[in-house]
Protein backbone atom coordinates (compact mmCIF):
# COMPACT_ATOMS: atom_id res chain seq x y z
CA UNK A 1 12.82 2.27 -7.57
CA UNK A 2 12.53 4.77 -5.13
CA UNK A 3 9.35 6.08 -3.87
CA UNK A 4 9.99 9.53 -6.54
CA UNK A 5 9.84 7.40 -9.06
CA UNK A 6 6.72 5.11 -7.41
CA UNK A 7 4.79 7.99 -7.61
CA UNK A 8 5.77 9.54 -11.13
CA UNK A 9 4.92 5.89 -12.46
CA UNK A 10 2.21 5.77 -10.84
CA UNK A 11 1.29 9.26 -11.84
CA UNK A 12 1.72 8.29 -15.13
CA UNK A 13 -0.27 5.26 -15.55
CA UNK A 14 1.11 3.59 -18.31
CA UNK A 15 2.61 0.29 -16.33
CA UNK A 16 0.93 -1.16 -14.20
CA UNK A 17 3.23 -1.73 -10.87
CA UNK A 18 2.81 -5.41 -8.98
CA UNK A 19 3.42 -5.87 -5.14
CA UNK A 20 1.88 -8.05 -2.61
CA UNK A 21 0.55 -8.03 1.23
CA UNK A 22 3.42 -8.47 4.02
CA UNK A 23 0.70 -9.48 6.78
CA UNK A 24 3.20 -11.96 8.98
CA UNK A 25 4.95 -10.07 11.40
CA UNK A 26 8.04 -10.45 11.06
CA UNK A 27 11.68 -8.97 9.70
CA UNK A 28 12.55 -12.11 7.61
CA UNK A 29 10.17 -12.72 5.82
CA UNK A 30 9.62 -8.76 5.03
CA UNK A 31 12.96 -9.30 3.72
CA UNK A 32 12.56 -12.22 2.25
CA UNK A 33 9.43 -11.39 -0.13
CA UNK A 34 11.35 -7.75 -0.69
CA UNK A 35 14.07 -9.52 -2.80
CA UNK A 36 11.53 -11.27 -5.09
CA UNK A 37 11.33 -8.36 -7.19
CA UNK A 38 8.08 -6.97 -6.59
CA UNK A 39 7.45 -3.27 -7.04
CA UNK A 40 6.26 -2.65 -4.26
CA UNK A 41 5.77 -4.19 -0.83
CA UNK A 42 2.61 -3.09 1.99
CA UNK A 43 3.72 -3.96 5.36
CA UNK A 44 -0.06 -4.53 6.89
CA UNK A 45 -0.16 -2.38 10.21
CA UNK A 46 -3.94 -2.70 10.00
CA UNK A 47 -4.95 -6.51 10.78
CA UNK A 48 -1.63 -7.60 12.07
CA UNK A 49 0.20 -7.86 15.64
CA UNK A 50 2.41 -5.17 14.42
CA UNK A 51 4.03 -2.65 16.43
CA UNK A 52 6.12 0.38 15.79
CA UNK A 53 9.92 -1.03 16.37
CA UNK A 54 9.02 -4.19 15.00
CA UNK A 55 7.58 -1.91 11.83
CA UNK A 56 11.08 -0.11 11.67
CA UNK A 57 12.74 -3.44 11.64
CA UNK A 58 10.92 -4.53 8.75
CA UNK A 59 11.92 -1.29 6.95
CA UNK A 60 15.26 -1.91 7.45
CA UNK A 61 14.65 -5.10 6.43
CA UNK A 62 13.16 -4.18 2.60
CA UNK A 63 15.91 -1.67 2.54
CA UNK A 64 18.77 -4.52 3.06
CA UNK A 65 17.45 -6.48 0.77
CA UNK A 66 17.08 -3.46 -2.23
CA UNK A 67 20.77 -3.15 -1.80
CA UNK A 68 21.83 -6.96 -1.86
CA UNK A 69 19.92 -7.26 -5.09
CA UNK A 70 21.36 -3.99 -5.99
CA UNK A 71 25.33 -5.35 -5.56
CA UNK A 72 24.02 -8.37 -7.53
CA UNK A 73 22.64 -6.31 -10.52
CA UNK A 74 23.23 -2.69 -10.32
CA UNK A 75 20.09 -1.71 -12.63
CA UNK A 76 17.82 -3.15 -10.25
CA UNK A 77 14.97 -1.17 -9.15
CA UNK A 78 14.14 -1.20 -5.98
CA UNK A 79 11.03 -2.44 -3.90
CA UNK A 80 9.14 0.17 -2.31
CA UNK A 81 7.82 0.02 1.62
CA UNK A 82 4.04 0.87 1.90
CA UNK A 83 2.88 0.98 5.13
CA UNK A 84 -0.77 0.49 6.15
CA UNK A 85 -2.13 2.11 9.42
CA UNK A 86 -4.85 0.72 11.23
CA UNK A 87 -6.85 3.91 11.01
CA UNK A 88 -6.73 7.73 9.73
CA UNK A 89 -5.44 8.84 13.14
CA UNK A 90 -2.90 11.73 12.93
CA UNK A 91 -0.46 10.40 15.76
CA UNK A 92 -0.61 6.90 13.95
CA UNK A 93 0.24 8.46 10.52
CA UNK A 94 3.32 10.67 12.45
CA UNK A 95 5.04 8.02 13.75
CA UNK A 96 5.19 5.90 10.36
CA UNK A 97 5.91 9.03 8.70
CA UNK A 98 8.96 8.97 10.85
CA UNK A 99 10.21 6.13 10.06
CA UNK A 100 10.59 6.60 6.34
CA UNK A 101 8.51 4.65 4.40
CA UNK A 102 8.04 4.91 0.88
CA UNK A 103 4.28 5.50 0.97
CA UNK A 104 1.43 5.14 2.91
CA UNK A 105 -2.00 3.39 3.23
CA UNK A 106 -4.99 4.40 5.18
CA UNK A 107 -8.02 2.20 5.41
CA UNK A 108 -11.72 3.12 5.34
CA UNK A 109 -11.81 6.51 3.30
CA UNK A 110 -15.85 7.36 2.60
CA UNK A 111 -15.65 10.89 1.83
CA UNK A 112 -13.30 13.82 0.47
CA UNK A 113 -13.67 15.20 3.99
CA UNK A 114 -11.85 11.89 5.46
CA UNK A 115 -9.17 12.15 2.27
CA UNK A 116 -8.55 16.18 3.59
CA UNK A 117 -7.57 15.16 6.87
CA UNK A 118 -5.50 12.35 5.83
CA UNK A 119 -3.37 14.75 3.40
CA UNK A 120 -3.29 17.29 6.61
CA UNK A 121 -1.66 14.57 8.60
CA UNK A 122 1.01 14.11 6.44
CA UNK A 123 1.92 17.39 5.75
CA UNK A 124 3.68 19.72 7.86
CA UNK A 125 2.63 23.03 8.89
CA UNK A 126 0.66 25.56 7.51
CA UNK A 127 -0.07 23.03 5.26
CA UNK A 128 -1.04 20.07 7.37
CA UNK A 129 -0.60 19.63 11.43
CA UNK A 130 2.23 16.67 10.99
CA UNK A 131 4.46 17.18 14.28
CA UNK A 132 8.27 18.11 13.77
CA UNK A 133 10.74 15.75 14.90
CA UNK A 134 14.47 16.16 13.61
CA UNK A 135 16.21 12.67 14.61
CA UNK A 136 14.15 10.81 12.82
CA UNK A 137 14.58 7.39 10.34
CA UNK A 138 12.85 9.73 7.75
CA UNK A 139 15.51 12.28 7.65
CA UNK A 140 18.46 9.96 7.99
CA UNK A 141 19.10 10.94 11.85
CA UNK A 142 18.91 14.61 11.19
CA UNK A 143 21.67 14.34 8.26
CA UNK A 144 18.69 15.02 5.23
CA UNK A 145 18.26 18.60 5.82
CA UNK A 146 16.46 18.84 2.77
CA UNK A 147 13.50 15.95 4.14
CA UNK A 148 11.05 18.56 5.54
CA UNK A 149 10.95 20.97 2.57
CA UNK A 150 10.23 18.17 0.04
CA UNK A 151 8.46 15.39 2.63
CA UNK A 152 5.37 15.60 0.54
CA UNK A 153 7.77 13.88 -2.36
CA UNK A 154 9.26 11.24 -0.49
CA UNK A 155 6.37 9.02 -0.44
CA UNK A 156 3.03 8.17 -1.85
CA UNK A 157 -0.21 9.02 0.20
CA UNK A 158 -2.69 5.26 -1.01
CA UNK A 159 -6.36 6.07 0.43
CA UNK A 160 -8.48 2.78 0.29
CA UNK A 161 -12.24 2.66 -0.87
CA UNK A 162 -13.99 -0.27 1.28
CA UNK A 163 -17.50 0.80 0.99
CA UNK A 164 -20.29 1.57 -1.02
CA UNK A 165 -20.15 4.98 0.33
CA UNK A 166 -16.81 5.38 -0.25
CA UNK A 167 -16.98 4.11 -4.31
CA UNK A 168 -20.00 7.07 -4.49
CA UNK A 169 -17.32 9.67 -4.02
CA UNK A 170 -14.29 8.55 -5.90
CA UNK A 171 -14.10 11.46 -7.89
CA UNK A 172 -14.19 14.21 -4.59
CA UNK A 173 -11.77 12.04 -3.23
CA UNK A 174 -9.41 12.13 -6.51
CA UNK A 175 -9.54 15.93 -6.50
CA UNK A 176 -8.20 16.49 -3.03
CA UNK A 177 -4.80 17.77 -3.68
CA UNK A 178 -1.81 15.04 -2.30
CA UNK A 179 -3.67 12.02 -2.80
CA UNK A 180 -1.90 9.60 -5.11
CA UNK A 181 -3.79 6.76 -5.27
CA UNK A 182 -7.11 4.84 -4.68
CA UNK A 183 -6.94 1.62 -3.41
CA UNK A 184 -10.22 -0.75 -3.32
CA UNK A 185 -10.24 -3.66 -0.52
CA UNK A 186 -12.67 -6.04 -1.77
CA UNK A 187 -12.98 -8.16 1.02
CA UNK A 188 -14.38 -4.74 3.31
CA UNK A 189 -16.37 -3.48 0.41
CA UNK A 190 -18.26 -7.00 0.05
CA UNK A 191 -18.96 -7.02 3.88
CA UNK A 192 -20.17 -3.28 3.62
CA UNK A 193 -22.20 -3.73 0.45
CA UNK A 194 -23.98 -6.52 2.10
CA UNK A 195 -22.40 -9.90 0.46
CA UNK A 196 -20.40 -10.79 3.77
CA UNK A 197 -17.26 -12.90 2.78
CA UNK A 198 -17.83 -12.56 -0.31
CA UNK A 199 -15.04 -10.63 -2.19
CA UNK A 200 -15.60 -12.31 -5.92
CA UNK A 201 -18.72 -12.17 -5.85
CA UNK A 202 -19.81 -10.80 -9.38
CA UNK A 203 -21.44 -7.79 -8.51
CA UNK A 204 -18.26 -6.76 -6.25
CA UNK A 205 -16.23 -7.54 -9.23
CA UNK A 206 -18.09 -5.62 -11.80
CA UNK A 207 -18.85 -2.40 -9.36
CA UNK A 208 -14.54 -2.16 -8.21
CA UNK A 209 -13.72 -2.87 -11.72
CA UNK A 210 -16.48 0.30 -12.34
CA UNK A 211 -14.85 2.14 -9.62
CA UNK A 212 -11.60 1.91 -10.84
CA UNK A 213 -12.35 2.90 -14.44
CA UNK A 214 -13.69 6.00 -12.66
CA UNK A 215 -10.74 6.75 -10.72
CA UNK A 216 -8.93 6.82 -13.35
CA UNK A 217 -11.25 8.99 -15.60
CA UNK A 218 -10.76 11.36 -12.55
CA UNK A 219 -6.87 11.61 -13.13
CA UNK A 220 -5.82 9.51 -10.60
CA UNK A 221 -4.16 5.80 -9.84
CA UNK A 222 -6.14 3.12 -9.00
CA UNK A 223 -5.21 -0.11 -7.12
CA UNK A 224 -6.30 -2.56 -5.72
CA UNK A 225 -6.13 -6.37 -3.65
CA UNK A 226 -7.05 -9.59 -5.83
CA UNK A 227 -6.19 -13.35 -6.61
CA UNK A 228 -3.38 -13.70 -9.33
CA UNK A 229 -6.04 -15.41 -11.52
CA UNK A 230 -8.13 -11.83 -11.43
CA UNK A 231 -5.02 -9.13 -12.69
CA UNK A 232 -5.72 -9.23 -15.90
CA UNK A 233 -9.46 -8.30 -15.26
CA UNK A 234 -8.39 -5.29 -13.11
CA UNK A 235 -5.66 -4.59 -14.98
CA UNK A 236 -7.78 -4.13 -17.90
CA UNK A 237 -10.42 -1.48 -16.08
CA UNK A 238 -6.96 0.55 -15.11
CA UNK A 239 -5.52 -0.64 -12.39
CA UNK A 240 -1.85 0.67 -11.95
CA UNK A 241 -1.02 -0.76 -8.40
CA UNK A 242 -2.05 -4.50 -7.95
CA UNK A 243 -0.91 -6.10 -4.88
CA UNK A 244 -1.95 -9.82 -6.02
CA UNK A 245 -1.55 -12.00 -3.11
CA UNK A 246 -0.49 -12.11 0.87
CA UNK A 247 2.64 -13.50 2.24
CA UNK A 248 0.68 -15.61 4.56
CA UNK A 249 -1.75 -16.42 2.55
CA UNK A 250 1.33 -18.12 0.02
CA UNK A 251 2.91 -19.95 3.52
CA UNK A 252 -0.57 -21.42 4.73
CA UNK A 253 -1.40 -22.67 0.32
CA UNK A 254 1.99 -23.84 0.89
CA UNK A 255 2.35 -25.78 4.06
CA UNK A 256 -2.02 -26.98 3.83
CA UNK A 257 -0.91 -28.53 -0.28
CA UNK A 258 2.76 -29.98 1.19
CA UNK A 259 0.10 -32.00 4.39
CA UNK A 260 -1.72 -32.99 2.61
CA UNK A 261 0.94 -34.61 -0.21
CA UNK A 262 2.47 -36.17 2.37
CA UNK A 263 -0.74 -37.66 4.29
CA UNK A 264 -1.70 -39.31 0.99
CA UNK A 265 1.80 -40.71 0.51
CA UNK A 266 0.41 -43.00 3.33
């Protein structure tokens, strides 16, 4: 799957498309959750120690394992790279832009105002203020003469809603023009709607299950971060890009349940 066809599915609607959380920094184990098969991968550049080489590592990393399961099974579609910023800062946005990723995320989106810079920094003049650069990862060293005419298509532009503020104005947000997806973070919007830690809490539940029925009444796709146990619920409001888990959060169930097996063995 390349990210074309990420964002035609997700334009669509109609199948809902699974990923999951890369938060450990690191290039094996970006490729090592790539080859599982999920749709789509977010490489967190928000909450993690990540940097920008170690970023284009893990790119190369998701790529290298698309085309080992690719010489395995040729119909295999592939897992797209999502990369999260820390923040909708235009230099931030450039230099992940550079490096090619298959979409990207930007946290903290209240209003359409916020979602009309974000689509500026991604586009290149007169249409946005997105800096030129010609040896770049994105255009394959300078060899994809074609990347800045049709840079818009390469990749999917994923705001997040984490506040109350931000759920009011779904529907401004949805009609700014480049913006492919909405992405609720439940754990931000429970802190900012006053039920600190509190991310299935059933008011949060019901009001981003709300929001995303809305988002997609508004034409757009809707996603969102939840437990395993919760997709169907979300799924069932309209979600169409579910990231259901964290690698990290899988290592730490892991190693805490294999401790504690072993401490009882005695």
């Amino acid at each position: 799957m390349k990210s074309q066809s990420l964002k035609q599915a997700l334009a669509a609607g109609t199948t809902p498309q699974y990923g999951i959380f890369c938060s450990i920094a690191s290039y094996h184990t970006a490729e090592a959750v790539a080859g599982a098969g999920f749709a789509f991968v977010i490489l967190d550049g928000e909450h993690t120690p990540v940097d920008l080489p170690l970023l284009h590592t893990q790119l190369m990393a998701v790529a290298a394992a698309n085309n080992a399961a690719r010489s395995s099974a040729p119909a295999h579609e592939s897992t797209a790279a999502i990369v999260r910023v820390h923040s909708n800062d235009a230099v931030a946005i450039k230099h992940v832009l550079d490096l090619g990723p298959d979409g990207i995320m930007i946290p903290m989106i209240d209003t359409p105002e916020q979602a009309r810079a974000a689509v500026r920094h991604t586009r290149y003049p007169p249409a946005g203020s997105r800096g030129m650069a010609g040896l770049t990862r994105a255009t394959n060293y300078s060899r994809d003469k074609s990347y800045a005419a049709n840079a818009p298509d390469r990749f999917c532009l994923v705001l997040q809603i984490e506040t109350p503020q931000g759920l009011a104005n779904v529907e401004e947000i949805c009609a700014v023009e480049g913006v492919d997806a909405l992405f609720f973070g439940p754990s931000d919007y429970s802190a900012n709607s006053g039920r600190l830690g509190q991310p299935t809490h059933p008011d949060v539940m019901s009001e981003l299950e709300e929001g995303i029925r809305r988002v997609r009444r508004a034409g757009c796709a809707a996603g969102i971060l939840c437990r395993e146990a919760d997709v169907p619920r979300f799924v069932a409001a309209g979600a169409n890009i579910v990231a259901a888990g964290l690698d990290l959060a899988i290592l730490v169930s892991g190693a805490d349940g294999l401790a504690s097996r072993l401490k009882h063995r005695g």
